[in-house]
PDB file of N, CA and C in Angstrom:
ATOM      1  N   UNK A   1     -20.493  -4.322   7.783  1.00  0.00           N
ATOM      2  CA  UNK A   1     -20.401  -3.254   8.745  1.00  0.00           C
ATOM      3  C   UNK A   1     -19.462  -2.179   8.205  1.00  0.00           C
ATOM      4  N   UNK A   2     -19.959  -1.026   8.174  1.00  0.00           N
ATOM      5  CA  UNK A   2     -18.771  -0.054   7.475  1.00  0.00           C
ATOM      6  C   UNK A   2     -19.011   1.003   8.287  1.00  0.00           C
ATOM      7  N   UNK A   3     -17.290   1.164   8.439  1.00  0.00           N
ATOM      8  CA  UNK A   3     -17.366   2.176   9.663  1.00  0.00           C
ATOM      9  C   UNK A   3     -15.830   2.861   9.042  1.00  0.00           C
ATOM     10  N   UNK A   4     -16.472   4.615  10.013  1.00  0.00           N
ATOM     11  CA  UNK A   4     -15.369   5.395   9.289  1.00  0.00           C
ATOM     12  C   UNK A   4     -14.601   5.523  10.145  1.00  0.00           C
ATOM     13  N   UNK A   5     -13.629   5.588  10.130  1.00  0.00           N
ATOM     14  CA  UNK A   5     -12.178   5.421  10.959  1.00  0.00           C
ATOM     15  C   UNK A   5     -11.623   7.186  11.129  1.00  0.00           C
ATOM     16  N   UNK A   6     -10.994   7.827  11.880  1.00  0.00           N
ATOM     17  CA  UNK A   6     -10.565   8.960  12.028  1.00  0.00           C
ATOM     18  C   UNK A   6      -9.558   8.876  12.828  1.00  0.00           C
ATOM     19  N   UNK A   7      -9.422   7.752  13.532  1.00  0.00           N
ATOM     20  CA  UNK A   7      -8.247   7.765  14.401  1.00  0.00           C
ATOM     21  C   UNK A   7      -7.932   5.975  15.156  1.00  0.00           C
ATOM     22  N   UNK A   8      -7.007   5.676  15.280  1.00  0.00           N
ATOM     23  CA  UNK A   8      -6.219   4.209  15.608  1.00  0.00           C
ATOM     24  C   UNK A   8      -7.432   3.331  15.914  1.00  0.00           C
ATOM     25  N   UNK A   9      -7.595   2.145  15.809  1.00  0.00           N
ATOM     26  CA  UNK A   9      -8.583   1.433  16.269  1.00  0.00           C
ATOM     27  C   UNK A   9      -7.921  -0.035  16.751  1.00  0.00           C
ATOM     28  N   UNK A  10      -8.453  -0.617  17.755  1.00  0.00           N
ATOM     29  CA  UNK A  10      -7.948  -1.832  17.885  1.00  0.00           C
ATOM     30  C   UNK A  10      -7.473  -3.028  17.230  1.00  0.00           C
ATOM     31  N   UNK A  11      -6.614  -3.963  17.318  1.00  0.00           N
ATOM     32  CA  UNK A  11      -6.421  -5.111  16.586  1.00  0.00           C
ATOM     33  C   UNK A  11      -8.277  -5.474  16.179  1.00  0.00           C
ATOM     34  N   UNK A  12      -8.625  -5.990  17.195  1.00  0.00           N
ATOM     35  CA  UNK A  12     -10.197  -6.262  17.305  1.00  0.00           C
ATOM     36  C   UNK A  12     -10.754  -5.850  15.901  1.00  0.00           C
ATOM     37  N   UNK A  13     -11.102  -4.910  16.074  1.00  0.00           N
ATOM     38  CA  UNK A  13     -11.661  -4.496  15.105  1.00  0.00           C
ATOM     39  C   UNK A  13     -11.459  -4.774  13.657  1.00  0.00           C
ATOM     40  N   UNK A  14     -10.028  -5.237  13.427  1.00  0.00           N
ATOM     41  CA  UNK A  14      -9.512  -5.013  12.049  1.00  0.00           C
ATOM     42  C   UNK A  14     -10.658  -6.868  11.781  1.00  0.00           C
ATOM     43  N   UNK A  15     -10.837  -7.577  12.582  1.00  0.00           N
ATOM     44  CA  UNK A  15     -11.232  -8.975  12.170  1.00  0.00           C
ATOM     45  C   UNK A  15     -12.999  -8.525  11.846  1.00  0.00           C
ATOM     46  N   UNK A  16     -13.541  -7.435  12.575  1.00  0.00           N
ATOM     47  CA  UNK A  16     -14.720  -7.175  12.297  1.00  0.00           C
ATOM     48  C   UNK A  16     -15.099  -6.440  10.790  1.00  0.00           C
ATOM     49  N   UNK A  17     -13.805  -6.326  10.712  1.00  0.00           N
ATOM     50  CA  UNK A  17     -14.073  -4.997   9.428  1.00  0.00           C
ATOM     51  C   UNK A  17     -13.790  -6.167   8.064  1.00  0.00           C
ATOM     52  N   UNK A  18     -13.229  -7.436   8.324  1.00  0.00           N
ATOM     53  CA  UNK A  18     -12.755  -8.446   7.313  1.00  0.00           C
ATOM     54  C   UNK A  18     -13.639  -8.711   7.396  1.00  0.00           C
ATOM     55  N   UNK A  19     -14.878  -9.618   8.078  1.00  0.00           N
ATOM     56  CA  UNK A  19     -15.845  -9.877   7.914  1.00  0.00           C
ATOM     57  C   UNK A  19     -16.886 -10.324   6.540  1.00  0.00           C
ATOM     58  N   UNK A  20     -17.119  -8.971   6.010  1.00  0.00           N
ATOM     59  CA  UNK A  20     -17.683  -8.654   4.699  1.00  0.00           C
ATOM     60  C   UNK A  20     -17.343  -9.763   3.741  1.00  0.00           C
ATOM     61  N   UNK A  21     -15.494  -9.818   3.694  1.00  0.00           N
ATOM     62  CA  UNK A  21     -14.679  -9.909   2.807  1.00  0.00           C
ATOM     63  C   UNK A  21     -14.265 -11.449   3.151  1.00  0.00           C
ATOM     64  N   UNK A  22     -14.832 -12.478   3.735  1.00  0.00           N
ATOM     65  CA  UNK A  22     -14.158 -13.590   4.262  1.00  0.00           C
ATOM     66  C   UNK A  22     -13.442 -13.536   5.317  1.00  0.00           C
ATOM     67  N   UNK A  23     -13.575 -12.742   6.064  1.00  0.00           N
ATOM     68  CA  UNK A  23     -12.523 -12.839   7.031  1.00  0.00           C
ATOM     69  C   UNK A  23     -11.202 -12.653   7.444  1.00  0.00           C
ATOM     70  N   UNK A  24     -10.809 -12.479   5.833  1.00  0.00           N
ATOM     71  CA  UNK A  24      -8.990 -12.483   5.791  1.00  0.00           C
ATOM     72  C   UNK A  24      -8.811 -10.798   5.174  1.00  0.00           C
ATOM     73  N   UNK A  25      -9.774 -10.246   4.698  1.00  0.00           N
ATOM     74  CA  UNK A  25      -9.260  -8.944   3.668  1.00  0.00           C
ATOM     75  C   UNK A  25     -10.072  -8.131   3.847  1.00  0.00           C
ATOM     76  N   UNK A  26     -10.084  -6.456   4.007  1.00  0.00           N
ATOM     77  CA  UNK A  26     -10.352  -5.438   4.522  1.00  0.00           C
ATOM     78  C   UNK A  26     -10.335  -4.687   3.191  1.00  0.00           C
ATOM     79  N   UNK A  27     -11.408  -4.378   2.549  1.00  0.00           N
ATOM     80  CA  UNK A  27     -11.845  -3.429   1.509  1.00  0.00           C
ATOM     81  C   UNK A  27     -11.380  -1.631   2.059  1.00  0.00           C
ATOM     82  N   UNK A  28     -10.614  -0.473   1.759  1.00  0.00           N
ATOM     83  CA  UNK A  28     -10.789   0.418   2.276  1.00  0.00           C
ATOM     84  C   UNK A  28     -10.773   1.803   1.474  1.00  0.00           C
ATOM     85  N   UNK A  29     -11.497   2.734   1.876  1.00  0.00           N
ATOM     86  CA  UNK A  29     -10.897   3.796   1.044  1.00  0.00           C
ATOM     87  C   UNK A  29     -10.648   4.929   1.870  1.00  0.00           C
ATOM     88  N   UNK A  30      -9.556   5.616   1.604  1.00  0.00           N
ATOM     89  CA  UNK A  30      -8.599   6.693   1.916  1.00  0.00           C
ATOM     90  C   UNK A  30      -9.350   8.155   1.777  1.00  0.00           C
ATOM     91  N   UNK A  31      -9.588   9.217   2.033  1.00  0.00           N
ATOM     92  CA  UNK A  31      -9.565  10.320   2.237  1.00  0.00           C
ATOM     93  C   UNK A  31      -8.070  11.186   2.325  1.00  0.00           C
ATOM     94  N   UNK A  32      -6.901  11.257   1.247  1.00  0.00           N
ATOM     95  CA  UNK A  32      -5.789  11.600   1.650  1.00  0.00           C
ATOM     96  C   UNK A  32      -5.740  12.888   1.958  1.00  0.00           C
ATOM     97  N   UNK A  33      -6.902  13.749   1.812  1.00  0.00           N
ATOM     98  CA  UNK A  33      -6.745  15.068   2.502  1.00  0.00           C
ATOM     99  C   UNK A  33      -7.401  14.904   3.992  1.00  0.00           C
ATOM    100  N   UNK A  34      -7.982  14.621   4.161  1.00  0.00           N
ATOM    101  CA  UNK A  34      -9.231  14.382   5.079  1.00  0.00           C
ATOM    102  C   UNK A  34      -8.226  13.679   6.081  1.00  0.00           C
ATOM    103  N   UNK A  35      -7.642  12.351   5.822  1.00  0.00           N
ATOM    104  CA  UNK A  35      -6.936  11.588   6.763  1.00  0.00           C
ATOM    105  C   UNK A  35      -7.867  10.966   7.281  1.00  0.00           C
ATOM    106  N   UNK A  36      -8.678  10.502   6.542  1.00  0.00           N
ATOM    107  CA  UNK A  36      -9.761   9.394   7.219  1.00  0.00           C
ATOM    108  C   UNK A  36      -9.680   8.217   6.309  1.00  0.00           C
ATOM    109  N   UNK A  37     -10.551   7.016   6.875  1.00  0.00           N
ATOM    110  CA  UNK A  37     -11.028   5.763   6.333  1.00  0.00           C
ATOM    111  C   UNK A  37     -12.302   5.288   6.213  1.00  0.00           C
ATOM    112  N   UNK A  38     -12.613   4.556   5.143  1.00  0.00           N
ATOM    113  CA  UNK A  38     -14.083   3.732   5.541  1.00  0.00           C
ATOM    114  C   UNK A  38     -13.597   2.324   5.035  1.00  0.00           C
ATOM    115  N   UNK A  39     -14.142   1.865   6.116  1.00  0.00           N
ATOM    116  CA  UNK A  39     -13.856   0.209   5.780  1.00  0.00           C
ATOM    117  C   UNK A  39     -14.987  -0.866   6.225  1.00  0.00           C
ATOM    118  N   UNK A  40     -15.424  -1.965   5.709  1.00  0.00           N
ATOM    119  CA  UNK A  40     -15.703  -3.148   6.049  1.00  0.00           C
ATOM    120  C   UNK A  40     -16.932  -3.400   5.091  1.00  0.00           C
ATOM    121  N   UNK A  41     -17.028  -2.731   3.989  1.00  0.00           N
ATOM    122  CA  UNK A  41     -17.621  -2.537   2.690  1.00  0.00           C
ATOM    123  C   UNK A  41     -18.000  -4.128   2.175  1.00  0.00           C
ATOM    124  N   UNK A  42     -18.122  -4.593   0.863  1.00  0.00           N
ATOM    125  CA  UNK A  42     -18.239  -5.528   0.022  1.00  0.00           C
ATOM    126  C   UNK A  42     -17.489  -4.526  -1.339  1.00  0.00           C
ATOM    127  N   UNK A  43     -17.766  -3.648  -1.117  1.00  0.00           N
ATOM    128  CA  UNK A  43     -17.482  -2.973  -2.497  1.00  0.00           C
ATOM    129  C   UNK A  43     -17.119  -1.566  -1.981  1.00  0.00           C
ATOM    130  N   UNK A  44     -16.001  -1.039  -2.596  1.00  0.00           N
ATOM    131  CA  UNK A  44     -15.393   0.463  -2.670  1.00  0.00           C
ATOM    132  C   UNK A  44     -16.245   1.476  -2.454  1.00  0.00           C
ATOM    133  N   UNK A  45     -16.933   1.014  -3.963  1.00  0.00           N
ATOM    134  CA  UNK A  45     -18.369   2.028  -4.162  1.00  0.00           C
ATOM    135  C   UNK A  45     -18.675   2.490  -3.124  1.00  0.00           C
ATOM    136  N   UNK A  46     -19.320   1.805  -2.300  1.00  0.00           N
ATOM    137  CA  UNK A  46     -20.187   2.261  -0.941  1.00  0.00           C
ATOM    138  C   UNK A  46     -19.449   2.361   0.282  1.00  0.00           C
ATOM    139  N   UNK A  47     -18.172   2.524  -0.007  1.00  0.00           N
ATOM    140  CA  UNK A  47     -17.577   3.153   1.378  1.00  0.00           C
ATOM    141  C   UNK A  47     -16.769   4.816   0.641  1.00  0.00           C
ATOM    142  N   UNK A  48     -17.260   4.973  -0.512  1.00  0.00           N
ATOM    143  CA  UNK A  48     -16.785   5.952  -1.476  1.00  0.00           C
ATOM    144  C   UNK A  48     -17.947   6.811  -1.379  1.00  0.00           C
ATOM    145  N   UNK A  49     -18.822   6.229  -0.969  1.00  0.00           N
ATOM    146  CA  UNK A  49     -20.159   7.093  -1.466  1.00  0.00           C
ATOM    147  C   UNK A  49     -20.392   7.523   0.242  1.00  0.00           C
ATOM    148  N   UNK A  50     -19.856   6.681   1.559  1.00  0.00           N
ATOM    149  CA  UNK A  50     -19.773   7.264   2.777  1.00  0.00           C
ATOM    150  C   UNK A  50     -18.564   8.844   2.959  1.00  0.00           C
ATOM    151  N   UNK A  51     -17.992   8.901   2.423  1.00  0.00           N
ATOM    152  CA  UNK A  51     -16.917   9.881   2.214  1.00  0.00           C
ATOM    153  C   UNK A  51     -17.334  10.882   1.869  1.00  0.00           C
ATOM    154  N   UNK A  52     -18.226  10.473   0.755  1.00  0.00           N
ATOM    155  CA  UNK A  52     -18.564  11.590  -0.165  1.00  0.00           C
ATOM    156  C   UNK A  52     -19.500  12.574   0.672  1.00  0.00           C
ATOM    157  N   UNK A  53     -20.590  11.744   1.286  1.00  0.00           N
ATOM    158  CA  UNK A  53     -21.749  12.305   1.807  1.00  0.00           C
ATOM    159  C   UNK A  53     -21.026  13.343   3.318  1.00  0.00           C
ATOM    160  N   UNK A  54     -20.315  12.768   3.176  1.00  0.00           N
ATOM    161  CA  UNK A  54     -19.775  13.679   4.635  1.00  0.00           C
ATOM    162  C   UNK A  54     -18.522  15.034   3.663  1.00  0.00           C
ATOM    163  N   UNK A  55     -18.461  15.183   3.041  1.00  0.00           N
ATOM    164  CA  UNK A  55     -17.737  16.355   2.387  1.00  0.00           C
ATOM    165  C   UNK A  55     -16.696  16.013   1.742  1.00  0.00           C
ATOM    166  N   UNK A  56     -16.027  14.291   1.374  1.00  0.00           N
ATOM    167  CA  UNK A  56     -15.168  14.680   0.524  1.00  0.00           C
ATOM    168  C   UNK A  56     -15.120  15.106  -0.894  1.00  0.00           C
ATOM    169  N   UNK A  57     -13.803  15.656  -1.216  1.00  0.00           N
ATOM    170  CA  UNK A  57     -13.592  15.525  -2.803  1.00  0.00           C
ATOM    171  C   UNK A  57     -13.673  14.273  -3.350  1.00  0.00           C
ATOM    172  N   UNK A  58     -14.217  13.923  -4.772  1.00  0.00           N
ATOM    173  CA  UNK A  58     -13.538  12.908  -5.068  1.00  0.00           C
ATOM    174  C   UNK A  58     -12.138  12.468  -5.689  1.00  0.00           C
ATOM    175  N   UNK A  59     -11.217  13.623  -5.757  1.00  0.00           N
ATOM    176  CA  UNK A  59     -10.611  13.275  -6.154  1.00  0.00           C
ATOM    177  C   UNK A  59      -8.889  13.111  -5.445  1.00  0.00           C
ATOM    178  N   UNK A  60      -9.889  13.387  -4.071  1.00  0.00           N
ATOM    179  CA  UNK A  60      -9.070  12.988  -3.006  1.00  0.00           C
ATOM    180  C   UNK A  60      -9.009  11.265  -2.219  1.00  0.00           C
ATOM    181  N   UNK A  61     -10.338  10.851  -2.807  1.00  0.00           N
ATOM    182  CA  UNK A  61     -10.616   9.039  -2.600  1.00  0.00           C
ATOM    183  C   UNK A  61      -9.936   8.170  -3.469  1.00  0.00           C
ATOM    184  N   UNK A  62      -9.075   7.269  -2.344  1.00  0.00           N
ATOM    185  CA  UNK A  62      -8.596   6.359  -3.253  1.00  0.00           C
ATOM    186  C   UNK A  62      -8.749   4.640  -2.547  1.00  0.00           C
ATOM    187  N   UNK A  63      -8.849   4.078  -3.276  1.00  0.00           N
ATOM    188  CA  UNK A  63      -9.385   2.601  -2.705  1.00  0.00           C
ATOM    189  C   UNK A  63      -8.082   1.309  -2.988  1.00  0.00           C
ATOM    190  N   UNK A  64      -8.606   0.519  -1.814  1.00  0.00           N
ATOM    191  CA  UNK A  64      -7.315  -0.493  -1.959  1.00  0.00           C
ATOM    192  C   UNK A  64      -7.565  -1.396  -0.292  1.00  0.00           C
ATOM    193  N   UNK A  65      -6.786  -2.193  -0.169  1.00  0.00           N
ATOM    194  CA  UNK A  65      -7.265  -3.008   1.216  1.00  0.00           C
ATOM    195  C   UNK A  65      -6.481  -3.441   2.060  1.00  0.00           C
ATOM    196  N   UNK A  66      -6.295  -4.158   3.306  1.00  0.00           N
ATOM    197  CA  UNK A  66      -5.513  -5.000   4.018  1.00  0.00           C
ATOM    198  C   UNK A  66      -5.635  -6.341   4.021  1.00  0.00           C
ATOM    199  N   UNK A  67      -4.911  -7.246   3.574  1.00  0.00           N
ATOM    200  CA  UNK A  67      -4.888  -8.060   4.181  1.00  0.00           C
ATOM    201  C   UNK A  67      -4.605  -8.608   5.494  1.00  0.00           C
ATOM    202  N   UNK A  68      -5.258  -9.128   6.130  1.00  0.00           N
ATOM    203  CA  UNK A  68      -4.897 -10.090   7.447  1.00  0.00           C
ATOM    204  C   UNK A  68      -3.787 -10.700   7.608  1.00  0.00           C
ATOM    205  N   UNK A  69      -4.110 -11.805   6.450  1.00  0.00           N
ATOM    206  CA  UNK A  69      -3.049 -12.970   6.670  1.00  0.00           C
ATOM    207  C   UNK A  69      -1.620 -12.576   6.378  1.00  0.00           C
ATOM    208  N   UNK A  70      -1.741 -11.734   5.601  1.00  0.00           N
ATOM    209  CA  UNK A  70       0.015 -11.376   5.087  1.00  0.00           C
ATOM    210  C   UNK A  70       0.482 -10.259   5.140  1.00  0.00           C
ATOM    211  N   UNK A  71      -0.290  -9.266   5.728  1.00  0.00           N
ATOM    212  CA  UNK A  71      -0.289  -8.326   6.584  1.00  0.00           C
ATOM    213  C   UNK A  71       0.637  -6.973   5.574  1.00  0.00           C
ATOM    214  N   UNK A  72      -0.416  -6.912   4.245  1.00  0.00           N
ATOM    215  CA  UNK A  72       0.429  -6.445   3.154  1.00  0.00           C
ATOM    216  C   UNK A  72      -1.367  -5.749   2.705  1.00  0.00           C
ATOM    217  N   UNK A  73      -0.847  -4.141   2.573  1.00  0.00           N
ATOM    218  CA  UNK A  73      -1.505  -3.262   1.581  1.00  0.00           C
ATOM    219  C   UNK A  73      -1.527  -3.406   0.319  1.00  0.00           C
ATOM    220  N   UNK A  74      -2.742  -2.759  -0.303  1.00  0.00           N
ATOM    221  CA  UNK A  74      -2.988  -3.745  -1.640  1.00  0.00           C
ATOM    222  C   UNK A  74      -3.571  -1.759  -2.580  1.00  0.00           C
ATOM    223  N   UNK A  75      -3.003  -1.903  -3.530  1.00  0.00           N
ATOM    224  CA  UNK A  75      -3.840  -0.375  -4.009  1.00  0.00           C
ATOM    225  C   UNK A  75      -4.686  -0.529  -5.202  1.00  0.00           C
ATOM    226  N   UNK A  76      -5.008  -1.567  -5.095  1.00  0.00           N
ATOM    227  CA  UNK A  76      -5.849  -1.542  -6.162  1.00  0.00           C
ATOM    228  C   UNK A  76      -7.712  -1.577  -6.073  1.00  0.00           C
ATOM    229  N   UNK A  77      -7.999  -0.775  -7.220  1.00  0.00           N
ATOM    230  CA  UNK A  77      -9.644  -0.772  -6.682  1.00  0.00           C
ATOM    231  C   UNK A  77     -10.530   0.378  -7.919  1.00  0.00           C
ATOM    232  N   UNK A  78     -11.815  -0.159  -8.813  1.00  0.00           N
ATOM    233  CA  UNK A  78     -11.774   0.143  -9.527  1.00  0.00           C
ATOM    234  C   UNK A  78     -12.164   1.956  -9.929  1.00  0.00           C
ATOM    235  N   UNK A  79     -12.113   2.394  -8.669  1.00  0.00           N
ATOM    236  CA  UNK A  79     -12.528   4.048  -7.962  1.00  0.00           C
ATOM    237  C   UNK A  79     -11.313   4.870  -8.537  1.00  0.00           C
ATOM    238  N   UNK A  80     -10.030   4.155  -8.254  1.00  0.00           N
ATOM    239  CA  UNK A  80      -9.063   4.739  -8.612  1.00  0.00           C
ATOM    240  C   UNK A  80      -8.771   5.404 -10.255  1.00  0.00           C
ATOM    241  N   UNK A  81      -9.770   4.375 -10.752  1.00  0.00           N
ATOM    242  CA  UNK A  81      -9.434   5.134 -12.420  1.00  0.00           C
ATOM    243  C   UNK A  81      -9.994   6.510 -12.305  1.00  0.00           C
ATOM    244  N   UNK A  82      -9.693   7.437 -12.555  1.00  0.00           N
ATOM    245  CA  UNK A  82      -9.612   8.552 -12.542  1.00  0.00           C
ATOM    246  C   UNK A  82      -9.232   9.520 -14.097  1.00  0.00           C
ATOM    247  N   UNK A  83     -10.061   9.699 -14.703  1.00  0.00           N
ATOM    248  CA  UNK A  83      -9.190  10.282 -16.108  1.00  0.00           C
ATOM    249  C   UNK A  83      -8.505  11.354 -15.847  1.00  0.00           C
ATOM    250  N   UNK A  84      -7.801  11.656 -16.360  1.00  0.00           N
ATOM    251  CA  UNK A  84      -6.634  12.592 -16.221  1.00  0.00           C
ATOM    252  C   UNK A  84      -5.653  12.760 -14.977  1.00  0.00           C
ATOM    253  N   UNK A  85      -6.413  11.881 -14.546  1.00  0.00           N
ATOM    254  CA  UNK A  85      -5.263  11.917 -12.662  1.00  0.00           C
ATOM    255  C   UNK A  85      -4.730  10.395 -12.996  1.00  0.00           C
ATOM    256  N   UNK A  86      -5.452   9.010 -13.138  1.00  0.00           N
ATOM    257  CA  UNK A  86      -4.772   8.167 -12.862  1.00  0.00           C
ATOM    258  C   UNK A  86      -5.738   6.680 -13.305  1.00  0.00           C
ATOM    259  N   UNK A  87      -5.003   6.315 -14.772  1.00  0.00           N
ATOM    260  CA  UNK A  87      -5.257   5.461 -15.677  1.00  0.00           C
ATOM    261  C   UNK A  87      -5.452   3.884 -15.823  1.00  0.00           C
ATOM    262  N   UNK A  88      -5.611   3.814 -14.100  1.00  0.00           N
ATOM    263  CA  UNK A  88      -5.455   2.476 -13.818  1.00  0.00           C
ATOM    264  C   UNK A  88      -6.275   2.465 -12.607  1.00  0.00           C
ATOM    265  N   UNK A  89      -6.784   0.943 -12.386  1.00  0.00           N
ATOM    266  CA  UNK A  89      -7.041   0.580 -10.751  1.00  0.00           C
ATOM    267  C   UNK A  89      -6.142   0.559 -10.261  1.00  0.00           C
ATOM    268  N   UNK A  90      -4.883   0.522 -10.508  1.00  0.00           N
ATOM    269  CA  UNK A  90      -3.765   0.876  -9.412  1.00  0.00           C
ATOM    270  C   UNK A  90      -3.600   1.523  -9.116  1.00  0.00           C
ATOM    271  N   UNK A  91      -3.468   2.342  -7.674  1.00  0.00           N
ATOM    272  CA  UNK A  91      -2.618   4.010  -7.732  1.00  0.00           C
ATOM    273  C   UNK A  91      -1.205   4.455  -8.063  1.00  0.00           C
ATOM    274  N   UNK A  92      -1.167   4.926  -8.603  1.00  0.00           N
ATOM    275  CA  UNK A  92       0.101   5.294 -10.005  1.00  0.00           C
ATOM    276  C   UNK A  92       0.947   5.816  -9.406  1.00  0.00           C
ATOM    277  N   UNK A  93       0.495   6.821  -8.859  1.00  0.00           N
ATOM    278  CA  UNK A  93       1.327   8.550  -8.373  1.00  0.00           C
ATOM    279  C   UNK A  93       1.950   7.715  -7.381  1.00  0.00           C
ATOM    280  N   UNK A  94       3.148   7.615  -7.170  1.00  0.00           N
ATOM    281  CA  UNK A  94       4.079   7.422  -5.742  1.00  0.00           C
ATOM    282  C   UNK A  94       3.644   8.100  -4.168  1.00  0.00           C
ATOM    283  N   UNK A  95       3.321   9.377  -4.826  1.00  0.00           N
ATOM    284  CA  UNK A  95       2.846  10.112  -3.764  1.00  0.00           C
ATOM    285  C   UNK A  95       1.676   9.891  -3.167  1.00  0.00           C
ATOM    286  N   UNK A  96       0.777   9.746  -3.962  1.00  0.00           N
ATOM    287  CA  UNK A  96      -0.586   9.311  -3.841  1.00  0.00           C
ATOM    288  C   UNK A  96      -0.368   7.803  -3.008  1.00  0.00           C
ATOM    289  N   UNK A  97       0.173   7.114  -3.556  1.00  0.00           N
ATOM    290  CA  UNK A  97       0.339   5.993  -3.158  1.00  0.00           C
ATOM    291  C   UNK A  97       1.084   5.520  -1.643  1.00  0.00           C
ATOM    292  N   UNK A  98       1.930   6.868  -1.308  1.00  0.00           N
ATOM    293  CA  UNK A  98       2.951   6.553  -0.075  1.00  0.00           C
ATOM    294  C   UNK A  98       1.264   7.288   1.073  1.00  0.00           C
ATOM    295  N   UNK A  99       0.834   8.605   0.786  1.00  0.00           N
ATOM    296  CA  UNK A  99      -0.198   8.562   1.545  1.00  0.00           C
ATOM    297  C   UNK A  99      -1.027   7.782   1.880  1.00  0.00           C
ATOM    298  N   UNK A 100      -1.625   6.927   1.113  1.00  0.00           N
ATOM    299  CA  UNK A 100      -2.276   6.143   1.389  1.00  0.00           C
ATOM    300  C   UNK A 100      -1.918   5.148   2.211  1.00  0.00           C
ATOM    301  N   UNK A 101      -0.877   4.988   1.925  1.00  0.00           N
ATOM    302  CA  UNK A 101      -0.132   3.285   2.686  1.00  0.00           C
ATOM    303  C   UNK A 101       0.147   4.215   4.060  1.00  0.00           C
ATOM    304  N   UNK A 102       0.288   5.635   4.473  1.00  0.00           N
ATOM    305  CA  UNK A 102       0.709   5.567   5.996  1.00  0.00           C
ATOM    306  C   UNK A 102      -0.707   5.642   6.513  1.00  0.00           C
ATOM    307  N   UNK A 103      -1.228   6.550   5.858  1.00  0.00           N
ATOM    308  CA  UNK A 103      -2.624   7.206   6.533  1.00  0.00           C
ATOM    309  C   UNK A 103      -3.347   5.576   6.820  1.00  0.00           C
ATOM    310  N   UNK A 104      -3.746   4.574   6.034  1.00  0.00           N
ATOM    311  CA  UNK A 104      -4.123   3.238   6.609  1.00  0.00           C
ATOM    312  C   UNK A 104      -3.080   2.393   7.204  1.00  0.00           C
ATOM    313  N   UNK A 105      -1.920   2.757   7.394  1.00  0.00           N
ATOM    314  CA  UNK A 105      -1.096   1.811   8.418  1.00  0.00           C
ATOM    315  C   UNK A 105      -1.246   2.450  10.132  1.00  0.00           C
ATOM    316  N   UNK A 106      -1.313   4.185   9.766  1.00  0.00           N
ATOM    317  CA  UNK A 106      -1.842   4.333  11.137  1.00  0.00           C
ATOM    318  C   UNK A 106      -3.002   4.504  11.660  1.00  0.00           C
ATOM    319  N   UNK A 107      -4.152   4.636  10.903  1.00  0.00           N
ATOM    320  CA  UNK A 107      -5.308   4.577  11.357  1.00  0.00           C
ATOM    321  C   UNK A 107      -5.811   2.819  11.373  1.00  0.00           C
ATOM    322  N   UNK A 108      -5.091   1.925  10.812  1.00  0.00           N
ATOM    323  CA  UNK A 108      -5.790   0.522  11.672  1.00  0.00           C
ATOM    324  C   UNK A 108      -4.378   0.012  12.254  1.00  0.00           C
ATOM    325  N   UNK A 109      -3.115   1.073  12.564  1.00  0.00           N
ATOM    326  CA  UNK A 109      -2.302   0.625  13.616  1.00  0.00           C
ATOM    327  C   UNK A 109      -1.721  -1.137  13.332  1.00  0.00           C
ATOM    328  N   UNK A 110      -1.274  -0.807  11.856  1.00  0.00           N
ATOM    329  CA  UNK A 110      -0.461  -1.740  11.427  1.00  0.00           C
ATOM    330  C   UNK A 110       0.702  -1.540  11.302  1.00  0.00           C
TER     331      UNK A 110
END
């Protein structure tokens, strides 16, 4: 089920969006201009390619997930390699990286 997020969503939901993923882990990707989400994917790709189709940049998408159980953001995801912006599946940039972690702590209201 992949659904785009724009604003707070229930506890509820966060178990529907794990789903995909076993139940425990939430695939997501960021819009850090946009301030949106897509989540409940199998794969980045295709919650990257929901972003896209609705007007983002790409080089405003960055991918990474929630866990459930330990209730800990994760930035890694293989979308993020980026040449000349960012050389890794990890997100590198601090900055890049602090957006991401609020914009998905308050849009699934963790």
């Amino acid at each position: 089920m992949i659904k785009v997020i724009d604003k707070s969503v229930r506890n509820v939901d966060l178990d529907e969006l794990a789903q995909e993923i076993g139940g425990f882990f939430i695939k997501i990707v960021v819009d850090i201009e946009r301030e949106v989400l897509v989540a409940g994917a199998k794969m980045h790709i295709d919650e990257e390619k929901v972003l896209l189709e609705q007007g983002s940049k790409q080089q405003s998408l960055w991918g990474g997930g929630y866990d459930l159980e330990t209730k800990q953001v994760s930035f890694d995801s293989i979308i993020n390699n980026k040449p000349g912006m960012n050389s890794s599946s990890d997100i590198l940039d601090p900055n890049v990286r602090m957006k991401f972690e609020i914009i998905t702590k308050r849009l699934l209201r963790i």
